[in-house]
N, C-alpha and C. Protein backbone atom coordinates (compact mmCIF):
# COMPACT_ATOMS: atom_id res chain seq x y z
N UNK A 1 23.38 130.54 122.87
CA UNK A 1 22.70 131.06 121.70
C UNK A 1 22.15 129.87 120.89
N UNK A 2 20.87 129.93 120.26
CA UNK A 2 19.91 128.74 119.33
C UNK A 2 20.67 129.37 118.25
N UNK A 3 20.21 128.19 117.47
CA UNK A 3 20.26 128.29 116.05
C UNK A 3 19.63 129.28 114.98
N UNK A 4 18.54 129.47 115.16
CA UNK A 4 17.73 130.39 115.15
C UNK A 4 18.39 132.16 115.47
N UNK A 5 18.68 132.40 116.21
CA UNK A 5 19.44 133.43 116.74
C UNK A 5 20.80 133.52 115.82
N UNK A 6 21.50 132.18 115.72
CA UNK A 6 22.55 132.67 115.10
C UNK A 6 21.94 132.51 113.34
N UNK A 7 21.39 131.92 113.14
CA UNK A 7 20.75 132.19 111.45
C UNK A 7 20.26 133.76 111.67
N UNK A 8 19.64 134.42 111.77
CA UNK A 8 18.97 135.84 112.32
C UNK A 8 20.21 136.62 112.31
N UNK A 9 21.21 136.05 113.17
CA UNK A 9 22.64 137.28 113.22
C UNK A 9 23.37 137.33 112.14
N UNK A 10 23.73 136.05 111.50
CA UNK A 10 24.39 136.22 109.79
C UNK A 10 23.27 136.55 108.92
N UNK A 11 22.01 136.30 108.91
CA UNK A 11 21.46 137.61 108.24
C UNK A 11 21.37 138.87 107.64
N UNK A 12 21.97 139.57 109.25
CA UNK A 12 21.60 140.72 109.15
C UNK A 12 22.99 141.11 109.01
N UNK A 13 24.24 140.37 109.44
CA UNK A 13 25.52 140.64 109.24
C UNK A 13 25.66 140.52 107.31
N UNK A 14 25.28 139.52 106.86
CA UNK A 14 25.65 139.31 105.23
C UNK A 14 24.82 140.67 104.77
N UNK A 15 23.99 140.92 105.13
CA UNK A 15 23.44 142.40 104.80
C UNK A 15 23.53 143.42 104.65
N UNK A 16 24.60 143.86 105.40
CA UNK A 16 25.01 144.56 105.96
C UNK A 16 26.50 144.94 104.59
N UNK A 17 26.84 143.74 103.77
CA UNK A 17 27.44 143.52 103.26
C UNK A 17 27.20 143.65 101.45
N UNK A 18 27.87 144.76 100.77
CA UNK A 18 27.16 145.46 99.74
C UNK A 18 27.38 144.05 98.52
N UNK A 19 28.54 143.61 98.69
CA UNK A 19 28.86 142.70 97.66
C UNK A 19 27.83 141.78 97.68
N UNK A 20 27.70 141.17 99.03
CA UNK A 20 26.73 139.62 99.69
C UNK A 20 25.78 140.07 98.77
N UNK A 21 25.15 141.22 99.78
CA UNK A 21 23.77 141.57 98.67
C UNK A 21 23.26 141.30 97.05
N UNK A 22 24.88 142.27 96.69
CA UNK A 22 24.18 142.36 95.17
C UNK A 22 24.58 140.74 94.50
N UNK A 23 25.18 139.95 95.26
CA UNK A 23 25.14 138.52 94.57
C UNK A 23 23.75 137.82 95.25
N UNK A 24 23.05 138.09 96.29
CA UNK A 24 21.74 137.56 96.60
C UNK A 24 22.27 136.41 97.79
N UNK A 25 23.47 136.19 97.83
CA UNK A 25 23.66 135.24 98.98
C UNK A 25 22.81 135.33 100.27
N UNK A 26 22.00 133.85 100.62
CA UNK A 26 21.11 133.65 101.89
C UNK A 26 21.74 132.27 102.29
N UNK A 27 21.58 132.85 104.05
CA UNK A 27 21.70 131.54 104.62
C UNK A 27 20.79 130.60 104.72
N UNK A 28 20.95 129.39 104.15
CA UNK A 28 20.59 128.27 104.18
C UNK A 28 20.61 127.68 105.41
N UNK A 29 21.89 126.81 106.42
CA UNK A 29 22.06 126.51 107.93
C UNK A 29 23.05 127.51 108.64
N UNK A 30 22.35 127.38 110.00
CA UNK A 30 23.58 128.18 110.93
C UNK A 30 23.26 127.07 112.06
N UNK A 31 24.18 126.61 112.81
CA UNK A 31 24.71 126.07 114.04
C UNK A 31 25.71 126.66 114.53
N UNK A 32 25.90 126.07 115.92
CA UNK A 32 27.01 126.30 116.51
C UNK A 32 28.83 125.99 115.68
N UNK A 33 28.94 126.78 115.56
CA UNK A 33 30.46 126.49 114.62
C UNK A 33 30.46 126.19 113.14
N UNK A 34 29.32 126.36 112.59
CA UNK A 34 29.38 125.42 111.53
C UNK A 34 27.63 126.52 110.38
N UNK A 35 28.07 126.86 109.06
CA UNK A 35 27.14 127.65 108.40
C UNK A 35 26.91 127.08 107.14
N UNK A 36 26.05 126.97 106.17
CA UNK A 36 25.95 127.03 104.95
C UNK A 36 24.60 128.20 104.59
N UNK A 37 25.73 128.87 103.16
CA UNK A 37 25.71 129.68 102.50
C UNK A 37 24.86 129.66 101.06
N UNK A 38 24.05 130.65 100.55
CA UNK A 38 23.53 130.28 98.94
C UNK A 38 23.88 131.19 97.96
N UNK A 39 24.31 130.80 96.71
CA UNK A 39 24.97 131.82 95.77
C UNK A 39 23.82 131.52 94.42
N UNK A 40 22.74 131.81 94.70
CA UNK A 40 22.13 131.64 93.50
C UNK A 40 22.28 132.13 91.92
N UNK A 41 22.23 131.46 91.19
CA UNK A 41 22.55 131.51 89.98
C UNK A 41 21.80 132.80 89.01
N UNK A 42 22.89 133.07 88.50
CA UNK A 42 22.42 134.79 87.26
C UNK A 42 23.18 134.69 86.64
N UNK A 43 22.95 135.63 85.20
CA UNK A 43 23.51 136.28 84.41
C UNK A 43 24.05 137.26 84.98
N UNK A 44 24.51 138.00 85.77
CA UNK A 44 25.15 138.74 86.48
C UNK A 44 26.09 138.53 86.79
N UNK A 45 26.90 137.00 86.53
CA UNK A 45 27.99 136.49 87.57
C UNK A 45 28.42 135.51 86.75
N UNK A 46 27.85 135.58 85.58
CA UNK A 46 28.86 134.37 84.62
C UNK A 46 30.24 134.89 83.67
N UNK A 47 31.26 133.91 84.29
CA UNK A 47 32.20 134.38 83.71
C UNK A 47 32.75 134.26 82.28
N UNK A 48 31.72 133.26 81.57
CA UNK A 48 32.21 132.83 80.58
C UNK A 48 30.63 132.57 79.99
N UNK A 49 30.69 133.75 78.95
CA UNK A 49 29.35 134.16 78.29
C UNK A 49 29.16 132.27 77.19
N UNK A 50 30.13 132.53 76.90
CA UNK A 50 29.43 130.72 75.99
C UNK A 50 29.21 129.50 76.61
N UNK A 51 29.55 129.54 77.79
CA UNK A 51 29.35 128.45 78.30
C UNK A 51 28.51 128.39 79.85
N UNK A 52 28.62 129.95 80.02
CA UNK A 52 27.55 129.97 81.51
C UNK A 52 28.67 129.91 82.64
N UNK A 53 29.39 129.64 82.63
CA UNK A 53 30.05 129.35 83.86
C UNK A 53 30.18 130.54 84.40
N UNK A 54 30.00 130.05 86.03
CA UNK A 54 30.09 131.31 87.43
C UNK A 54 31.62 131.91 87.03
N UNK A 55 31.61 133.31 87.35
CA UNK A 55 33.05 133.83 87.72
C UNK A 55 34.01 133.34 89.10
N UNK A 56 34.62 132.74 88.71
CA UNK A 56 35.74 132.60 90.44
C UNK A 56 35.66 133.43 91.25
N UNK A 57 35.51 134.87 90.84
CA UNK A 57 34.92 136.13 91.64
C UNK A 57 33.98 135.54 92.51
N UNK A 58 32.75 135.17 91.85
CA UNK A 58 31.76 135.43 92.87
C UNK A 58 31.85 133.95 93.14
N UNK A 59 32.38 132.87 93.20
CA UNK A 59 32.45 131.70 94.41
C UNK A 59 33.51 131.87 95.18
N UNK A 60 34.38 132.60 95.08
CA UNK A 60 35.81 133.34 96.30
C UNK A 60 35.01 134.35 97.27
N UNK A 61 34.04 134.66 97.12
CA UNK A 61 33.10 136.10 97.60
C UNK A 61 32.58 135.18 98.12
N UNK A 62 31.53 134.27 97.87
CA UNK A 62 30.78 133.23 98.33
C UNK A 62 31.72 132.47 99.72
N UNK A 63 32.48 132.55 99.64
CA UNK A 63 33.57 131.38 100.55
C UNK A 63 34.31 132.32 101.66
N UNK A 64 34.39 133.43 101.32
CA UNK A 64 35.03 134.46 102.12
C UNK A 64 34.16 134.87 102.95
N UNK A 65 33.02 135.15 102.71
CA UNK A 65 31.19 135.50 103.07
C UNK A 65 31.13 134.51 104.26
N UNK A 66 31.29 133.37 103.59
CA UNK A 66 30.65 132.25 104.48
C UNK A 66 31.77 131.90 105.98
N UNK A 67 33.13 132.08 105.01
CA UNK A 67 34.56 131.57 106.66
C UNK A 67 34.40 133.06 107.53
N UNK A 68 33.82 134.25 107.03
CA UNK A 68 34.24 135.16 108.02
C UNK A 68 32.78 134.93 108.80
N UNK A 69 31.47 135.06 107.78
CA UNK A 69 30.19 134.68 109.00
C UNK A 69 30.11 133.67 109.97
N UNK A 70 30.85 132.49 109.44
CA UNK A 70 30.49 131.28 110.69
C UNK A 70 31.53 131.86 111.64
N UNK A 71 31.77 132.72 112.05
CA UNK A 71 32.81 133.16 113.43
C UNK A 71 31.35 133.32 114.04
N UNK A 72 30.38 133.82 113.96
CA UNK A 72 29.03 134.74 114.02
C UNK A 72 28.30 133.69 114.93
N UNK A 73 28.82 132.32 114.11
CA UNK A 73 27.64 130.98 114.58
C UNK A 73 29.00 130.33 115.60
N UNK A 74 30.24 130.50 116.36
CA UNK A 74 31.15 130.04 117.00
C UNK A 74 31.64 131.07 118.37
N UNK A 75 30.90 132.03 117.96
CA UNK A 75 30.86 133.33 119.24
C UNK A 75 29.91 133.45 119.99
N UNK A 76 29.35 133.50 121.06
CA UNK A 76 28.84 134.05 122.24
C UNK A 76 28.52 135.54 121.92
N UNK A 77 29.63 136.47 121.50
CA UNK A 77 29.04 137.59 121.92
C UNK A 77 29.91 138.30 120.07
N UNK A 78 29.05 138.85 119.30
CA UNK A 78 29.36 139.52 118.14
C UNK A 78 30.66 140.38 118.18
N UNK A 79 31.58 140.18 117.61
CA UNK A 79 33.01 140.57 116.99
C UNK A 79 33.29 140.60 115.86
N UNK A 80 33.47 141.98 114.93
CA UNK A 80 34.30 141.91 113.99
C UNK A 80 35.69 140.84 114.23
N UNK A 81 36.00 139.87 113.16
CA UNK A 81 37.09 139.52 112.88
C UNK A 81 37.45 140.09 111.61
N UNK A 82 38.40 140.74 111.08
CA UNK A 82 39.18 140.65 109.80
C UNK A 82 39.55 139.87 109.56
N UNK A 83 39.68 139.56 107.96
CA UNK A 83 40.43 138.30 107.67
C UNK A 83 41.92 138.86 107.29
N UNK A 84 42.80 137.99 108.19
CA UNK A 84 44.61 137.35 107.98
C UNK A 84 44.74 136.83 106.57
N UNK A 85 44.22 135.81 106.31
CA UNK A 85 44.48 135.11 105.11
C UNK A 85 43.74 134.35 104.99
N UNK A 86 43.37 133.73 103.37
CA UNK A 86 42.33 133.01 102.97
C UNK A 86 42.90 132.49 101.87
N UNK A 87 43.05 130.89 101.81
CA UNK A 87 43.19 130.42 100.66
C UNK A 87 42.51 129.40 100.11
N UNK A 88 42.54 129.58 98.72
CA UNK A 88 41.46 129.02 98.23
C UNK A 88 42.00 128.24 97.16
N UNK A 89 41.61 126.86 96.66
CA UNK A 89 41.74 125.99 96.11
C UNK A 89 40.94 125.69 94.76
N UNK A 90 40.75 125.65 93.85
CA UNK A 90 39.61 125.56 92.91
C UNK A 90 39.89 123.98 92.05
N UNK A 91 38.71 123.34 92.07
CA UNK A 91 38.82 121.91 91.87
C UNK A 91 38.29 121.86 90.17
N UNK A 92 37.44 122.35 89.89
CA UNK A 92 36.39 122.28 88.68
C UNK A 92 35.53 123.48 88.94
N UNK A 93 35.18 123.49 87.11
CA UNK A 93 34.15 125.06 87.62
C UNK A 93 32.74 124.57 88.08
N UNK A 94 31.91 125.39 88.67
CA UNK A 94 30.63 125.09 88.47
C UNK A 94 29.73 125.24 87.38
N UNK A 95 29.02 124.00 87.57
CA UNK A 95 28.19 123.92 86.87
C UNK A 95 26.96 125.15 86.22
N UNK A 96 26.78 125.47 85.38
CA UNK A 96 25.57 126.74 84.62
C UNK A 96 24.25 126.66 84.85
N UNK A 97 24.07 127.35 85.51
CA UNK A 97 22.40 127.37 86.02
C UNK A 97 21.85 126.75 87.28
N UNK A 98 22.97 126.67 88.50
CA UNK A 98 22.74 125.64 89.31
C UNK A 98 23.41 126.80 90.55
N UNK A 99 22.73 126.86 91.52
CA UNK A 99 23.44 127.41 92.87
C UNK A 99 24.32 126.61 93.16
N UNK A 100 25.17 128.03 93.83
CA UNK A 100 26.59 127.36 94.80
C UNK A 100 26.14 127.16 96.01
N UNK A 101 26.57 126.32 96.80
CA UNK A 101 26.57 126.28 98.36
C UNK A 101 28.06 126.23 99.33
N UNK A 102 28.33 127.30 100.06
CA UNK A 102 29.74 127.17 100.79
C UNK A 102 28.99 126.92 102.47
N UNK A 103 30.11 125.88 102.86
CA UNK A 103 29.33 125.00 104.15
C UNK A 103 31.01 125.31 105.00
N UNK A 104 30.71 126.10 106.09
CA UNK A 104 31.95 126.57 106.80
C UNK A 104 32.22 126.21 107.93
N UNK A 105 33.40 125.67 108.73
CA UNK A 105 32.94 125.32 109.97
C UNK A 105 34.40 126.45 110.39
N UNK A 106 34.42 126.87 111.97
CA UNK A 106 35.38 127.27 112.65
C UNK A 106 36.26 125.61 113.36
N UNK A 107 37.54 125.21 112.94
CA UNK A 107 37.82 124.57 113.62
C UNK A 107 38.52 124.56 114.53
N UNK A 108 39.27 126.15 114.99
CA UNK A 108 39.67 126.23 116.28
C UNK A 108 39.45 127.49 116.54
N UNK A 109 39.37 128.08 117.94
CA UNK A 109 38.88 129.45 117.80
C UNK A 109 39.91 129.71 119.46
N UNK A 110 41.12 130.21 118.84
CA UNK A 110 42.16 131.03 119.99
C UNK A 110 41.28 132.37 120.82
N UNK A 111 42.45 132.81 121.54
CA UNK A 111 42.54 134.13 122.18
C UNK A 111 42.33 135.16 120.95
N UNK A 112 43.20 135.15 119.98
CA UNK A 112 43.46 135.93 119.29
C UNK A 112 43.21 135.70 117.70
N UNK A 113 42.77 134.25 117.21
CA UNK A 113 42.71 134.21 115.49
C UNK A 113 41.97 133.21 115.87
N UNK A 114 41.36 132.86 114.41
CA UNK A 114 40.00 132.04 114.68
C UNK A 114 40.51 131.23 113.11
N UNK A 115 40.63 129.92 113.44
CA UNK A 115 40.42 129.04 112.12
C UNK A 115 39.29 128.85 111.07
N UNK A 116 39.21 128.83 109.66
CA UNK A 116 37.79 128.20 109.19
C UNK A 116 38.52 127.40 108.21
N UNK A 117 37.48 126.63 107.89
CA UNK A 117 37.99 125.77 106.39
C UNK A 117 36.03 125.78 106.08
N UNK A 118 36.48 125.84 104.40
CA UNK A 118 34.82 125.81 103.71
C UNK A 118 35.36 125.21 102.38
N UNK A 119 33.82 124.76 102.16
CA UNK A 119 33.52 124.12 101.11
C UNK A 119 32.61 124.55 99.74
N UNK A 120 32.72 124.61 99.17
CA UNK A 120 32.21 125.22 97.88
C UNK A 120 31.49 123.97 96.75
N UNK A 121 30.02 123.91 97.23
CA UNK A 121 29.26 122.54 96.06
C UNK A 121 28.33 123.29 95.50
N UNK A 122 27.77 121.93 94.36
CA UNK A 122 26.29 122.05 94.40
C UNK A 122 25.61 120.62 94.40
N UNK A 123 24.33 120.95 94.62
CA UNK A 123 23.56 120.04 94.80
C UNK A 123 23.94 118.06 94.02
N UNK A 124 24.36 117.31 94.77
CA UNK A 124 24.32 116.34 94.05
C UNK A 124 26.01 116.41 93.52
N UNK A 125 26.82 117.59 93.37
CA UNK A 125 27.90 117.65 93.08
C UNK A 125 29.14 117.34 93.41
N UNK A 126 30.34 117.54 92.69
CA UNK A 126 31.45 117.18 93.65
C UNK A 126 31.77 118.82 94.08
N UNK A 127 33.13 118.80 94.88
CA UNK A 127 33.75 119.98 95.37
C UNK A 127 34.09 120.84 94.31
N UNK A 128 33.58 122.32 94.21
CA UNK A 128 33.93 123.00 93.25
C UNK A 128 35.16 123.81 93.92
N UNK A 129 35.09 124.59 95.13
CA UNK A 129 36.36 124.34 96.00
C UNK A 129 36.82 124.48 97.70
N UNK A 130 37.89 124.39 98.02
CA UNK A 130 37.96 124.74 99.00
C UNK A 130 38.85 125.65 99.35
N UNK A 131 38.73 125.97 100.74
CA UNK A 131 39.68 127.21 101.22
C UNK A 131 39.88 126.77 102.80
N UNK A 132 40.43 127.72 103.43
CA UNK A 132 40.88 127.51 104.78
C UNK A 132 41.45 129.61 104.94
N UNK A 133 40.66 129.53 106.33
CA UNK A 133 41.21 131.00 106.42
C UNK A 133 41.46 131.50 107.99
N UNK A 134 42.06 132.40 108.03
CA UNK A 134 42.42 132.66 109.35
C UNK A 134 42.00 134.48 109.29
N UNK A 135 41.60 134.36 110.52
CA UNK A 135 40.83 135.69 111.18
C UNK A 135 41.32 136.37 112.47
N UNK A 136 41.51 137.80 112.61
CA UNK A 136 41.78 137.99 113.80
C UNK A 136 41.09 138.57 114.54
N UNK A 137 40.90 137.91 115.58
CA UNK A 137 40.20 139.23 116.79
C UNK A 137 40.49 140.09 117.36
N UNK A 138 39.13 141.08 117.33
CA UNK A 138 39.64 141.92 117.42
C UNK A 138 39.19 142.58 118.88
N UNK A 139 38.02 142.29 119.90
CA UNK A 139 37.42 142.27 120.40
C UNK A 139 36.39 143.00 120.33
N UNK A 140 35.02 142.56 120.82
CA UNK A 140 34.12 143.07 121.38
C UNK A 140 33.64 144.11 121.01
N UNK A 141 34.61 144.80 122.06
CA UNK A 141 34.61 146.66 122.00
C UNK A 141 35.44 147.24 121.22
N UNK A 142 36.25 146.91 120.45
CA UNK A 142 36.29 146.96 119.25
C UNK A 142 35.06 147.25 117.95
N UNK A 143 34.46 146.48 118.10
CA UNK A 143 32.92 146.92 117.37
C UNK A 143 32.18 147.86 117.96
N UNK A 144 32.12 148.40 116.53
CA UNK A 144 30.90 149.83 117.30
C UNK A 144 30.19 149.38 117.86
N UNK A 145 29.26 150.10 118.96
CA UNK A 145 27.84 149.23 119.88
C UNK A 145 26.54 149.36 118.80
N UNK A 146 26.26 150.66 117.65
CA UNK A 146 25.78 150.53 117.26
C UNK A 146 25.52 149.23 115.86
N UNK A 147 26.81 149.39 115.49
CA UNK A 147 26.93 148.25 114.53
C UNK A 147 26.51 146.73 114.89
N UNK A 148 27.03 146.41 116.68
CA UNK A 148 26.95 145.35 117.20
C UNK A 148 25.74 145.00 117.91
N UNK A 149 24.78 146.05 118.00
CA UNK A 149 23.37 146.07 118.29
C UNK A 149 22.77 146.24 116.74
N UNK A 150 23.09 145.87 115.82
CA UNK A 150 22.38 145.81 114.36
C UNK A 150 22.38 144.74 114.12
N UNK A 151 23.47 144.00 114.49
CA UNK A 151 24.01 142.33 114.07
C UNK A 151 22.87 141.68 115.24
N UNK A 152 23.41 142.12 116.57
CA UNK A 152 22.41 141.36 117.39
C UNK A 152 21.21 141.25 117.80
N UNK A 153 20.36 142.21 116.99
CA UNK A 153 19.02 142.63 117.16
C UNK A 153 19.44 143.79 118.82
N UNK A 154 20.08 144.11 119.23
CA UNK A 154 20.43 145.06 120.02
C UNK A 154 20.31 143.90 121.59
N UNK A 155 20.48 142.45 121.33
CA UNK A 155 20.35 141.33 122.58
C UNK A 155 21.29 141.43 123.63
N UNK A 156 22.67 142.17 122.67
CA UNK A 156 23.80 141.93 123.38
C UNK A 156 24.36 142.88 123.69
């Protein structure tokens, strides 16, 4: 699978996804194993009316978005994984008026659970945070065919 193909499949997978949506999150990169994510900036999502700052809500959404899609850019063939557990770290808030970016890689991918660790910046910034999460598989056929012909443009 190109790059291309897997940018196209988290697409239509984050889409698919009511929360992703209504925060506007787009993928920025997809490779093999490895994604970044965009959380563009609103009044919709600030948690702290005097000062602008994002809600932890929506950069935990942002990071969860991003460790369960890069399974998407580390698979061959489209699988729901659920997420096991996800933890998340918060360093500093982000900055007001500035997109988030979460950059995810899979760093091991079993029979049965799939590793991620992600990153949470912005531009020019330091780490706003990180996480590490674990996923299980579930297989294949496990996913509806229709659902899994929506994700894959119907390729697979």
């Amino acid at each position: 699978m190109n790059d291309d193909t897997r940018r196209d499949r988290v697409t239509r997978f984050i889409e698919t996804l009511n929360q992703a949506r209504e925060l506007g999150l787009s993928v920025e990169d997809a490779k093999e194993g490895e994604l970044v994510l965009c959380l563009p900036y609103s009044d919709r999502i600030i948690g702290n009316p005097e000062t602008g700052v994002i809600h932890g809500g929506a950069i935990t959404t942002l990071m969860d978005t991003a460790s369960g899609s890069v399974i998407i850019c580390a698979l061959d063939e489209f699988e729901l994984c659920p997420t096991l557990d996800l933890r998340v770290d918060y360093m500093r808030p982000a900055e007001p008026r500035k997109p988030v970016y979460a950059r995810a890689e899979t760093y091991k991918v079993t029979r049965n659970i799939i590793f991620t660790r992600c990153e949470a910046y912005q531009e020019g910034g330091e780490t706003i945070a990180n996480c590490v999460g674990t996923f299980m598989r579930i297989g294949k056929e496990a996913t509806p065919k229709g659902y899994r012909d929506l994700i894959t443009g119907g390729e697979a």
